[in-house]
Protein backbone atom coordinates (compact mmCIF):
# COMPACT_ATOMS: atom_id res chain seq x y z
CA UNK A 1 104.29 110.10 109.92
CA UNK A 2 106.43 108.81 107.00
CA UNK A 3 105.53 108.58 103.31
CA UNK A 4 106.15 106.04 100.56
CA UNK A 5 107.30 107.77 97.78
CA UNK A 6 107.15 106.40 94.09
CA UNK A 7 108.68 107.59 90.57
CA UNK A 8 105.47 107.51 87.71
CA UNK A 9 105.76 107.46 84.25
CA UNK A 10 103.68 110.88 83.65
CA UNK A 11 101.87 110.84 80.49
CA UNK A 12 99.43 113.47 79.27
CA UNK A 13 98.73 111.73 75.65
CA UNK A 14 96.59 109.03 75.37
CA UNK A 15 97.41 106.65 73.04
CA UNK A 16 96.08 105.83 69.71
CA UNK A 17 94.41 102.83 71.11
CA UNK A 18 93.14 104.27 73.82
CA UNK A 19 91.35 107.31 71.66
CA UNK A 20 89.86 104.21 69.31
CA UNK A 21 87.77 102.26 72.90
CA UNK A 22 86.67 105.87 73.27
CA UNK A 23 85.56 106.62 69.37
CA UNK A 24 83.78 102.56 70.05
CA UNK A 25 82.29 103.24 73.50
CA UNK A 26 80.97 106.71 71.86
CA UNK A 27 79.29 104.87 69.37
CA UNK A 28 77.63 102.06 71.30
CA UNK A 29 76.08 104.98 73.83
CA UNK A 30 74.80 107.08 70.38
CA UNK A 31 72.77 104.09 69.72
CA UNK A 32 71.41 102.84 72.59
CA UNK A 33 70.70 106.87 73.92
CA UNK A 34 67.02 106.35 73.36
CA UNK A 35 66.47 102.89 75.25
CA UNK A 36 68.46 103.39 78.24
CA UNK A 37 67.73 107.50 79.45
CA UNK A 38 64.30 106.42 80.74
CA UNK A 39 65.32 103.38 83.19
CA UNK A 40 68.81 105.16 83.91
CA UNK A 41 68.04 108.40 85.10
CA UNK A 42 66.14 107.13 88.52
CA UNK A 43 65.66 110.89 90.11
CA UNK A 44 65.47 110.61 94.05
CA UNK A 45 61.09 110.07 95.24
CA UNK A 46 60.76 108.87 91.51
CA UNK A 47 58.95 105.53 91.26
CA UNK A 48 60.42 103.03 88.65
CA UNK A 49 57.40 102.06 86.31
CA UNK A 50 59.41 99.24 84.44
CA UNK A 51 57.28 96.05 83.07
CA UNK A 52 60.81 94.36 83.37
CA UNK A 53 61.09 92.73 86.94
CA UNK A 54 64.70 92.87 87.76
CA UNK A 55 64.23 96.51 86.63
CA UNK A 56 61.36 97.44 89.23
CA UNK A 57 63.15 95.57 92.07
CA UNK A 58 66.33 98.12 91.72
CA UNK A 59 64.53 101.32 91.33
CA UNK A 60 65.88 103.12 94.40
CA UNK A 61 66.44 106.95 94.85
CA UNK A 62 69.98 108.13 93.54
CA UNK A 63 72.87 107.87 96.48
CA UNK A 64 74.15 111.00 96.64
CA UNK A 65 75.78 110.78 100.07
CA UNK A 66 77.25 107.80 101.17
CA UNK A 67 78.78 107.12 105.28
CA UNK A 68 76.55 107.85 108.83
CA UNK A 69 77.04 110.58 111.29
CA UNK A 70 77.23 108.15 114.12
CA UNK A 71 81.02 107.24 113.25
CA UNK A 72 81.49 110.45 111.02
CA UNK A 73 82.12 108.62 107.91
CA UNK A 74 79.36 110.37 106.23
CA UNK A 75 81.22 111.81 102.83
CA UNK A 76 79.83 113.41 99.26
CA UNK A 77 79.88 110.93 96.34
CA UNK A 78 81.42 113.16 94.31
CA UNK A 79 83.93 113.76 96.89
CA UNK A 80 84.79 109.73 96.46
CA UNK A 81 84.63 110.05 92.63
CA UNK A 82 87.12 112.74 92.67
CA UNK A 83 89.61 110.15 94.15
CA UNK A 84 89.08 107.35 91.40
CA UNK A 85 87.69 109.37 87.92
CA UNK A 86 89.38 112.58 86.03
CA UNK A 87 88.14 115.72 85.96
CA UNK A 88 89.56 116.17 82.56
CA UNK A 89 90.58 113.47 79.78
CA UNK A 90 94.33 115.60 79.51
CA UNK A 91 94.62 113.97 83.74
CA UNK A 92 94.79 110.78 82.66
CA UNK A 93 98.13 108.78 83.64
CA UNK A 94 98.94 105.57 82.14
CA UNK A 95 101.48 104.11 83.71
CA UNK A 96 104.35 101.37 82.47
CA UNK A 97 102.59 98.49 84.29
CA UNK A 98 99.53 99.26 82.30
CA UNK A 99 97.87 100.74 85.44
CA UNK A 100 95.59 104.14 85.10
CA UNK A 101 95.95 107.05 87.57
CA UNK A 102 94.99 110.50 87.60
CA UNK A 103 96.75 114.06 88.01
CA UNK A 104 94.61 115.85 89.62
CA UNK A 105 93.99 113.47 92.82
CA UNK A 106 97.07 114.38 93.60
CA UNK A 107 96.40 117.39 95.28
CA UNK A 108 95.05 116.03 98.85
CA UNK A 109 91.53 116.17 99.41
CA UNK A 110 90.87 118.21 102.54
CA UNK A 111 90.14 115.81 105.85
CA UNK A 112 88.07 115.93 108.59
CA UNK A 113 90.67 118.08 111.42
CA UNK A 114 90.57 115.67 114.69
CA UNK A 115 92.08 116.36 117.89
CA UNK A 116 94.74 114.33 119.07
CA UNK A 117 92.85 112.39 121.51
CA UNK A 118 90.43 111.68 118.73
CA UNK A 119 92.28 110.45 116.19
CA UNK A 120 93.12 106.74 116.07
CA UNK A 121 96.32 104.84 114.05
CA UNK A 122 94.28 102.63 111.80
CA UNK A 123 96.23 99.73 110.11
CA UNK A 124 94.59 98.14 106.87
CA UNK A 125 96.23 94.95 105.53
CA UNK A 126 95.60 94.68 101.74
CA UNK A 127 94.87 98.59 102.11
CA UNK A 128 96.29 99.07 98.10
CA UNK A 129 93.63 96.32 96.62
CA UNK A 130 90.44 96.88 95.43
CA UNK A 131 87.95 97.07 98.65
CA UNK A 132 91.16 98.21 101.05
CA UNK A 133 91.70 101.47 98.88
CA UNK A 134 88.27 102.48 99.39
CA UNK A 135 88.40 101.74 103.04
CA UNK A 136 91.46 103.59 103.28
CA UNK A 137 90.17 106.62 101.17
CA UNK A 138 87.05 107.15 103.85
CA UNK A 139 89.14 106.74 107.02
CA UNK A 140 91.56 109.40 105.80
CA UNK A 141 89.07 111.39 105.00
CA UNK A 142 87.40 111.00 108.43
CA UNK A 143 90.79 112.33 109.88
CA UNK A 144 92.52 109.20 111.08
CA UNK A 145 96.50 108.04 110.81
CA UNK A 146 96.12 105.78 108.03
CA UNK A 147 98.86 102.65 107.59
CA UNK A 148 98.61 100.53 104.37
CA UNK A 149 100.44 97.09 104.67
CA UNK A 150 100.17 95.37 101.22
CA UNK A 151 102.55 93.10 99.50
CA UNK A 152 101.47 94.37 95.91
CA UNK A 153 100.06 90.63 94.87
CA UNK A 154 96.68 91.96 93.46
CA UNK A 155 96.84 95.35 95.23
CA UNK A 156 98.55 98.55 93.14
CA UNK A 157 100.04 100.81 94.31
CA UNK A 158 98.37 103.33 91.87
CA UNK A 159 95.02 102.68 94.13
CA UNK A 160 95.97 104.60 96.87
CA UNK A 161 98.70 107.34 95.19
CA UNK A 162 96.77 110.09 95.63
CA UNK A 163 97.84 109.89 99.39
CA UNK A 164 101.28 109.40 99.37
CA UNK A 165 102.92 112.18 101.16
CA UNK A 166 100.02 113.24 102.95
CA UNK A 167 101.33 113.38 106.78
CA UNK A 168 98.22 111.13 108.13
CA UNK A 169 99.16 108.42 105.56
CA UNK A 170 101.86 105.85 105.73
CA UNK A 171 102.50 102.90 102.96
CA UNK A 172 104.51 100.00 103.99
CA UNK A 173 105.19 96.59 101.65
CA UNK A 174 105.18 93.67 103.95
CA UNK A 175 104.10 90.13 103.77
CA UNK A 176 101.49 89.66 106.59
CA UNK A 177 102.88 86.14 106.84
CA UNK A 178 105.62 87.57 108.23
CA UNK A 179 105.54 89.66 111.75
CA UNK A 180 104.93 93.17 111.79
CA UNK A 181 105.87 95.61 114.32
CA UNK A 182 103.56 99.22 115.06
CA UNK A 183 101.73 100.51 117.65
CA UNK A 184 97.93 101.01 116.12
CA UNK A 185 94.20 101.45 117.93
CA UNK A 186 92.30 99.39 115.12
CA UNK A 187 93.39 96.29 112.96
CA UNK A 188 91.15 96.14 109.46
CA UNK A 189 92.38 92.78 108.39
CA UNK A 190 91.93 92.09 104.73
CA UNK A 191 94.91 90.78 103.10
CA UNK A 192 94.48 87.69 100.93
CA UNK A 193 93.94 87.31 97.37
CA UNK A 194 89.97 86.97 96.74
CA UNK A 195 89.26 86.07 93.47
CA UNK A 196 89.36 82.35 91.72
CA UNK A 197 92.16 83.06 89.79
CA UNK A 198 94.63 84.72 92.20
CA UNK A 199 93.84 82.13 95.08
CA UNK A 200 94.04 79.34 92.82
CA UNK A 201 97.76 80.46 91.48
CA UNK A 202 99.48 79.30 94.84
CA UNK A 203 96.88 77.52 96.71
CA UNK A 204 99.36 76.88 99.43
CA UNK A 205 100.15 80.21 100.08
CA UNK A 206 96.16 81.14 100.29
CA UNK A 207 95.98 78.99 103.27
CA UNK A 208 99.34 80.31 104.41
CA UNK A 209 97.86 84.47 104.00
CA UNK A 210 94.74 83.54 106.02
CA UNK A 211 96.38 80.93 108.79
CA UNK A 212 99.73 83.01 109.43
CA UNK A 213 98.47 86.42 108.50
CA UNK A 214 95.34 86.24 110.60
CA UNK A 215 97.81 85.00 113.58
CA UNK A 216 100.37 87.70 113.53
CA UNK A 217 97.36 90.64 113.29
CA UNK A 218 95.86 89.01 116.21
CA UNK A 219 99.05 88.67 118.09
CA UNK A 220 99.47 92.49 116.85
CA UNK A 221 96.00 93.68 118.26
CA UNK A 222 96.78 91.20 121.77
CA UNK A 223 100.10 93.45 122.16
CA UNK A 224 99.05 96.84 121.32
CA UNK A 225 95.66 95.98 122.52
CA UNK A 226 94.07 97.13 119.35
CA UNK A 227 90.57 96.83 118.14
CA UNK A 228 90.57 93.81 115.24
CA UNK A 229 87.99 93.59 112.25
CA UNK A 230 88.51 90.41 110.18
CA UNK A 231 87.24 90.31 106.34
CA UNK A 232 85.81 86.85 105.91
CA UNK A 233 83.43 85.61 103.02
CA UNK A 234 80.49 84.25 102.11
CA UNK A 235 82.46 81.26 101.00
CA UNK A 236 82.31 80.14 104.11
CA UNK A 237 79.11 78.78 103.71
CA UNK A 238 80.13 76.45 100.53
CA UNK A 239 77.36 75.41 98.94
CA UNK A 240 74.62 76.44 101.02
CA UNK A 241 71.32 74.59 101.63
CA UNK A 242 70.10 76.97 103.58
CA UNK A 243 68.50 80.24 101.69
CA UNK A 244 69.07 82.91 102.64
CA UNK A 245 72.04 83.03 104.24
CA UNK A 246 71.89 83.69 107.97
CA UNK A 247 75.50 83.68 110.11
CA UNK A 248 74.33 80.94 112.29
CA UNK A 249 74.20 78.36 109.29
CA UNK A 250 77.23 76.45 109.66
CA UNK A 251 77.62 75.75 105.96
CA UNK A 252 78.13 73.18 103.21
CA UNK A 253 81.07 72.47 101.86
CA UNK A 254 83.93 70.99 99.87
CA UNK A 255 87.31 71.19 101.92
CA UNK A 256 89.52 69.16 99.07
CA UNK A 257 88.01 71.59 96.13
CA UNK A 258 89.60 74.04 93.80
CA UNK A 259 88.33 76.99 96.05
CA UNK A 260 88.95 75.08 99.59
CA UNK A 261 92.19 77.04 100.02
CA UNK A 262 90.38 80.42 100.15
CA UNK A 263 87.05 78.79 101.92
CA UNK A 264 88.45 76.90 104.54
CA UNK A 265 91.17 79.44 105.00
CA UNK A 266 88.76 82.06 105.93
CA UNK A 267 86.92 79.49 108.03
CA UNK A 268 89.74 78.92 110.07
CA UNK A 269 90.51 82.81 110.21
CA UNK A 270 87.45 82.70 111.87
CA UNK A 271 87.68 80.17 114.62
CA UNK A 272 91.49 81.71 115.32
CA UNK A 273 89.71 85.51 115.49
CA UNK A 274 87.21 83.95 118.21
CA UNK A 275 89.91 81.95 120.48
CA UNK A 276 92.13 85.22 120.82
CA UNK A 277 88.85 86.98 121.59
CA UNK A 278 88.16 83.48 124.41
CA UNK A 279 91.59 83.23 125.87
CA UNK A 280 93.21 86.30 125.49
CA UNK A 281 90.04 89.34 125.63
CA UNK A 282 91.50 90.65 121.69
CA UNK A 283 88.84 92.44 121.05
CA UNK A 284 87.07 91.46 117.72
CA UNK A 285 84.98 91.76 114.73
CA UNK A 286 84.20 89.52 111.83
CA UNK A 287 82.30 90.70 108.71
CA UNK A 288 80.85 87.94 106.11
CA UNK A 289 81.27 90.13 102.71
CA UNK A 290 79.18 88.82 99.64
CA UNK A 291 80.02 89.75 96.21
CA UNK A 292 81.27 92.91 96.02
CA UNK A 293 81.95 95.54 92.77
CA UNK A 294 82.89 98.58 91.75
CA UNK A 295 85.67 101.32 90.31
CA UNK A 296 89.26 99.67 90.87
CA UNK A 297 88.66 96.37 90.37
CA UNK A 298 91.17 94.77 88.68
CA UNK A 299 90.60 93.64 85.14
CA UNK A 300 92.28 90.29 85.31
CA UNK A 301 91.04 89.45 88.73
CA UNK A 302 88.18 86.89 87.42
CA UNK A 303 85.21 88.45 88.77
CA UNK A 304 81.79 87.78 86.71
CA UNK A 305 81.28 92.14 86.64
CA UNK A 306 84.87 92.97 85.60
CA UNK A 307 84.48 89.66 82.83
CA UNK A 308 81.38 91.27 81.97
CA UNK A 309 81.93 94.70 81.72
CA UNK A 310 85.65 94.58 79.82
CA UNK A 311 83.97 91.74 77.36
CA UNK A 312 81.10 94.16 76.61
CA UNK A 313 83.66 97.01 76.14
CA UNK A 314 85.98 95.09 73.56
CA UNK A 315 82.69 93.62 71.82
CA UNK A 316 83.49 89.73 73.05
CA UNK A 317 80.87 87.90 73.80
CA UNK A 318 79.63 87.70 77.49
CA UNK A 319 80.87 84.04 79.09
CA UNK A 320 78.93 82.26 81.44
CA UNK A 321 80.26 79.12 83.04
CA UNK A 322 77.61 77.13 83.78
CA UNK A 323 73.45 77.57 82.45
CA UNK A 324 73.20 80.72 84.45
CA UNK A 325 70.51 80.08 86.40
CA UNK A 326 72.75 80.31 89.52
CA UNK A 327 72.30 83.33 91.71
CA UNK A 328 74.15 85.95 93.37
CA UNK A 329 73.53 89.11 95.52
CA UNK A 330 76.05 91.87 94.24
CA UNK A 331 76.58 94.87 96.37
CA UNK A 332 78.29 98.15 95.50
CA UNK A 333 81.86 98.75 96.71
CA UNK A 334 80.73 101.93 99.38
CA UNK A 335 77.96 100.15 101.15
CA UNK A 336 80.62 97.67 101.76
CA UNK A 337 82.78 100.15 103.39
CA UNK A 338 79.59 101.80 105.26
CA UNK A 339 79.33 98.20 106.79
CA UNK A 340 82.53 98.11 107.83
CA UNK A 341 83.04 101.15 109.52
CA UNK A 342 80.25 100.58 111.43
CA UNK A 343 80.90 96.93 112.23
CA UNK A 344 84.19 98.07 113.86
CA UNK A 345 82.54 101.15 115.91
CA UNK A 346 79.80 99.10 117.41
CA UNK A 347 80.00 96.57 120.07
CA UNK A 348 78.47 93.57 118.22
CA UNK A 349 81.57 90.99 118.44
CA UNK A 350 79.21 88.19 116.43
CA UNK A 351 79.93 87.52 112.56
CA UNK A 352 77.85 90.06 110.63
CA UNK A 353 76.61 89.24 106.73
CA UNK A 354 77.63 92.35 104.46
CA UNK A 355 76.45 92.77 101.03
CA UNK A 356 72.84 93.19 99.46
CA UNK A 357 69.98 91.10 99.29
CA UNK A 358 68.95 91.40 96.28
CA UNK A 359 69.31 88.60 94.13
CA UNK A 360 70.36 87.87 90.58
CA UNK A 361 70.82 84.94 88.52
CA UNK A 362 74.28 85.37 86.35
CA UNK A 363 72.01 85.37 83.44
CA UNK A 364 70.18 88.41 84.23
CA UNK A 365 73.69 90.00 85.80
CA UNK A 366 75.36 89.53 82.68
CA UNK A 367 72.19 90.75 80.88
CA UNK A 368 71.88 94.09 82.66
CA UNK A 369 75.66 94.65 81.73
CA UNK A 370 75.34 94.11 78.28
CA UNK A 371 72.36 95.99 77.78
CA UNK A 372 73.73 98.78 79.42
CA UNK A 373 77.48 98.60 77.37
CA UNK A 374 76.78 96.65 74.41
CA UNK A 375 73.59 95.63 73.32
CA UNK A 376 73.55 93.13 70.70
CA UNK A 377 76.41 91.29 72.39
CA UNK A 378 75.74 87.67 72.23
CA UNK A 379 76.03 85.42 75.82
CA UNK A 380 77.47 82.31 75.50
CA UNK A 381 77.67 79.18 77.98
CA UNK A 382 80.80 77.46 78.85
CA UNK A 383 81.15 74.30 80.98
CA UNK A 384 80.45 75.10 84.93
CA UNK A 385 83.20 75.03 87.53
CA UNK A 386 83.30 72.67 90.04
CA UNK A 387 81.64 73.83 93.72
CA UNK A 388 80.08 76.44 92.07
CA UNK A 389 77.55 77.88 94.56
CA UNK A 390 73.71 77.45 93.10
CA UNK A 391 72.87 80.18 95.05
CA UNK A 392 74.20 82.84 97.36
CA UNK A 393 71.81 85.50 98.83
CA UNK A 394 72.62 87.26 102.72
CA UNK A 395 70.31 87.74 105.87
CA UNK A 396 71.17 90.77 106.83
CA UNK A 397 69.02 91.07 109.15
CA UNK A 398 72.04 91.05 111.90
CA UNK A 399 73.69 94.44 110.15
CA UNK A 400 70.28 96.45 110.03
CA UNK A 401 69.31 95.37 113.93
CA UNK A 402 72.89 96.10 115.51
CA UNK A 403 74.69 98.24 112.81
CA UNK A 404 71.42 99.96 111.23
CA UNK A 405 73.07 99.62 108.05
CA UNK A 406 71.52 98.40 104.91
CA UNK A 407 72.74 98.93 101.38
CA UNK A 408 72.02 102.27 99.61
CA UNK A 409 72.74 101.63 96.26
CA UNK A 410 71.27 99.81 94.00
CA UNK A 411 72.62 97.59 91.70
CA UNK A 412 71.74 99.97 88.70
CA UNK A 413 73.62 102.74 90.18
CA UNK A 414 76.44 100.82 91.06
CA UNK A 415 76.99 99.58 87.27
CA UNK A 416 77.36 103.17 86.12
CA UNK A 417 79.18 103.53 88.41
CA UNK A 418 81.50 100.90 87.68
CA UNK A 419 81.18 101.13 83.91
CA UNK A 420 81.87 104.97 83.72
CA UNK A 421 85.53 103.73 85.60
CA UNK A 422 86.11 100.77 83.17
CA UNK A 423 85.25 103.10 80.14
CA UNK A 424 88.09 105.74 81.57
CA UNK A 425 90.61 102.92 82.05
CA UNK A 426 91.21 102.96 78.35
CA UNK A 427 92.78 99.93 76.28
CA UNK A 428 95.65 99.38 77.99
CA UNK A 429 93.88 98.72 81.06
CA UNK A 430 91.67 95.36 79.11
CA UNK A 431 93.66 94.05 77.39
């Protein structure tokens, strides 16, 4: 296969900026050393004795090993970390568009050797975003022909670098509006912008990403009779009165709001995925994904753990919109991926909830963060946003039945995780 090559401003220098978020986020770890080793260093068979509920409810064993052998997606964390964090500060690559790579992912991490016969041609739409990288980082690594379609609106490039030129990996920019040409065996469908801000800049063209990009995948995976997995949302149940969340609940919602054109755009993704699975036998998935973090996020993307996290880091105060008493279920980035691989390997055609049960107001979310970055950073309130879910929380019962997945990291673990990344993002990156 092809490559997409790419010419990187190579820096080995941080800047002077950059070494000053360091010299801060040094300091802020000095003094809150003593109050955070005990509840933060969760050894695996170790019970967490914490009088602080939210605490005791996330004190899980340490994920070490993330994937299943069923599929052979079963992979090392560290291997994963090696793909996103530097093994040395000197590694660290900032480049002109103020995204963060680093050196030495760029020699190839070994993959899984498949024969012929057993390797599939996997094409990922919105493989150079946030959740897409990561997908694409695990297939690759379980030995597959990898193609990335992504028309660089929220993804980067800089997510998925560290493959370029590997012979199993192909990067192509395209529009999935438009029609696209390839032989493949599997479809993971996930282009369109997720986040408030980015579907809210061209509303129209939300609703255009999910109508006419969901069609021309599905007349893809009719032609080359692929295998098709469609990313859909929890928005699709609105404003639920139904808690939890189970995938026969129809829903409540608003289909003139602010966030209609992502909602009802997935909603109709939906009902277009099942009547090319009814009249012409495409052969389908459809995964439900709740709130989702972790390393590559993007910093402006308007996410309440990226807000948190970078407003911690600079020393802003935390904003909530709304009185935070409205919940969510956050779920780390490679359960996510877990789900997914196994959602498309099983035969379970039905929708399938992804993300973690658990359940958090905002207040406590953005508590935890703080505590964890920048302790005596104050919270304040700002006005809520209109259709606001009150409260968002899966049944997953559907994923651990017919996938046996369930999620294996906790929420703690995840915001190391994800602040560790942040922190090596340097200034440039958060501003």
């Amino acid at each position: 296969m092809g490559s997409f090559s790419e010419n990187s401003q190579k820096s080995h220098k941080m800047s002077e900026q950059t070494a000053s978020l360091r010299e801060a986020i040094q300091h802020v770890e000095e003094e809150q050393t003593s109050a955070q080793n005990a509840p933060d260093k969760i050894e695996q068979g170790e019970a967490q004795t914490s009088d602080n509920a939210q605490e005791y409810r996330n004190s899980k064993r340490r994920v070490a090993k993330v994937g299943h052998e069923t599929v052979h997606s079963n992979v090392e964390l560290e291997t994963l970390r090696d793909l996103y964090l530097p093994k040395d500060p000197s590694d660290r690559i900032v480049h002109s568009d103020g995204t963060v790579s680093f050196l030495h992912a760029k020699s190839f991490l070994p993959v899984r050797m498949l024969r012929q016969s057993e390797r599939l041609r996997i094409l990922v739409t919105g493989g150079a975003g946030f959740v897409g990288s990561h997908l694409v980082d695990r297939l690759m690594l379980m030995g597959h022909e990898v193609i990335v379609m992504d028309n660089f609106f929220t993804g980067t490039k800089t997510n998925v670098q560290h493959w370029i030129g590997h012979p199993h990996f192909d990067l192509v920019r395209h529009d999935v509006v438009d029609p696209f040409m390839i032989e493949v065996n599997q479809i993971y469908h996930l282009a369109c912008p997720a986040s408030p801000p980015h579907y809210q800049y061209n509303p129209t063209k939300t609703v255009k990403t999910s109508v006419m990009g969901t069609i021309n995948m599905l007349g893809l995976a009719k032609r080359t009779k692929a295998r098709f997995l469609l990313t859909s949302t929890s928005e699709v149940y609105g404003d639920p009165e139904e808690h939890p969340q189970k995938e026969t609940y129809w829903g409540h919602v608003n289909p003139i709001g602010p966030r209609a054109c992502y909602d009802e755009g997935k909603r109709i993704a939906e009902t277009l995925t099942y009547s090319y699975m009814r009249q012409n036998d495409v052969d389908v998935r459809v995964a439900r994904i709740f709130n989702t973090f972790g390393p590559r996020m993007s910093p402006a993307d308007g996410r309440v753990v990226s807000n948190f996290i970078i407003q911690a880091l600079k020393g802003e105060q935390l904003t909530i919109y709304g009185d935070g008493t409205q919940t969510r279920s956050f779920q780390y980035v490679h359960d996510l991926i877990d789900g997914l691989i196994l959602l498309m390997n099983k035969n379970f055609t039905e929708p399938v909830n992804l993300g973690n049960p658990e359940e958090y107001s905002i207040q406590e979310f953005a508590e935890m963060i703080r505590d964890r970055v920048s302790p005596d950073t104050p919270i304040k309130h700002l006005p809520a946003t209109m259709d606001d879910p009150k409260k968002r929380k899966p049944d997953v019962t559907r994923a651990t039945t017919y996938l046996g997945w369930q999620p294996a990291f906790s929420v703690q673990q995840g915001l190391e995780e994800t602040i560790e990344w942040f922190k090596e993002q340097g200034l440039e990156a958060l501003i």
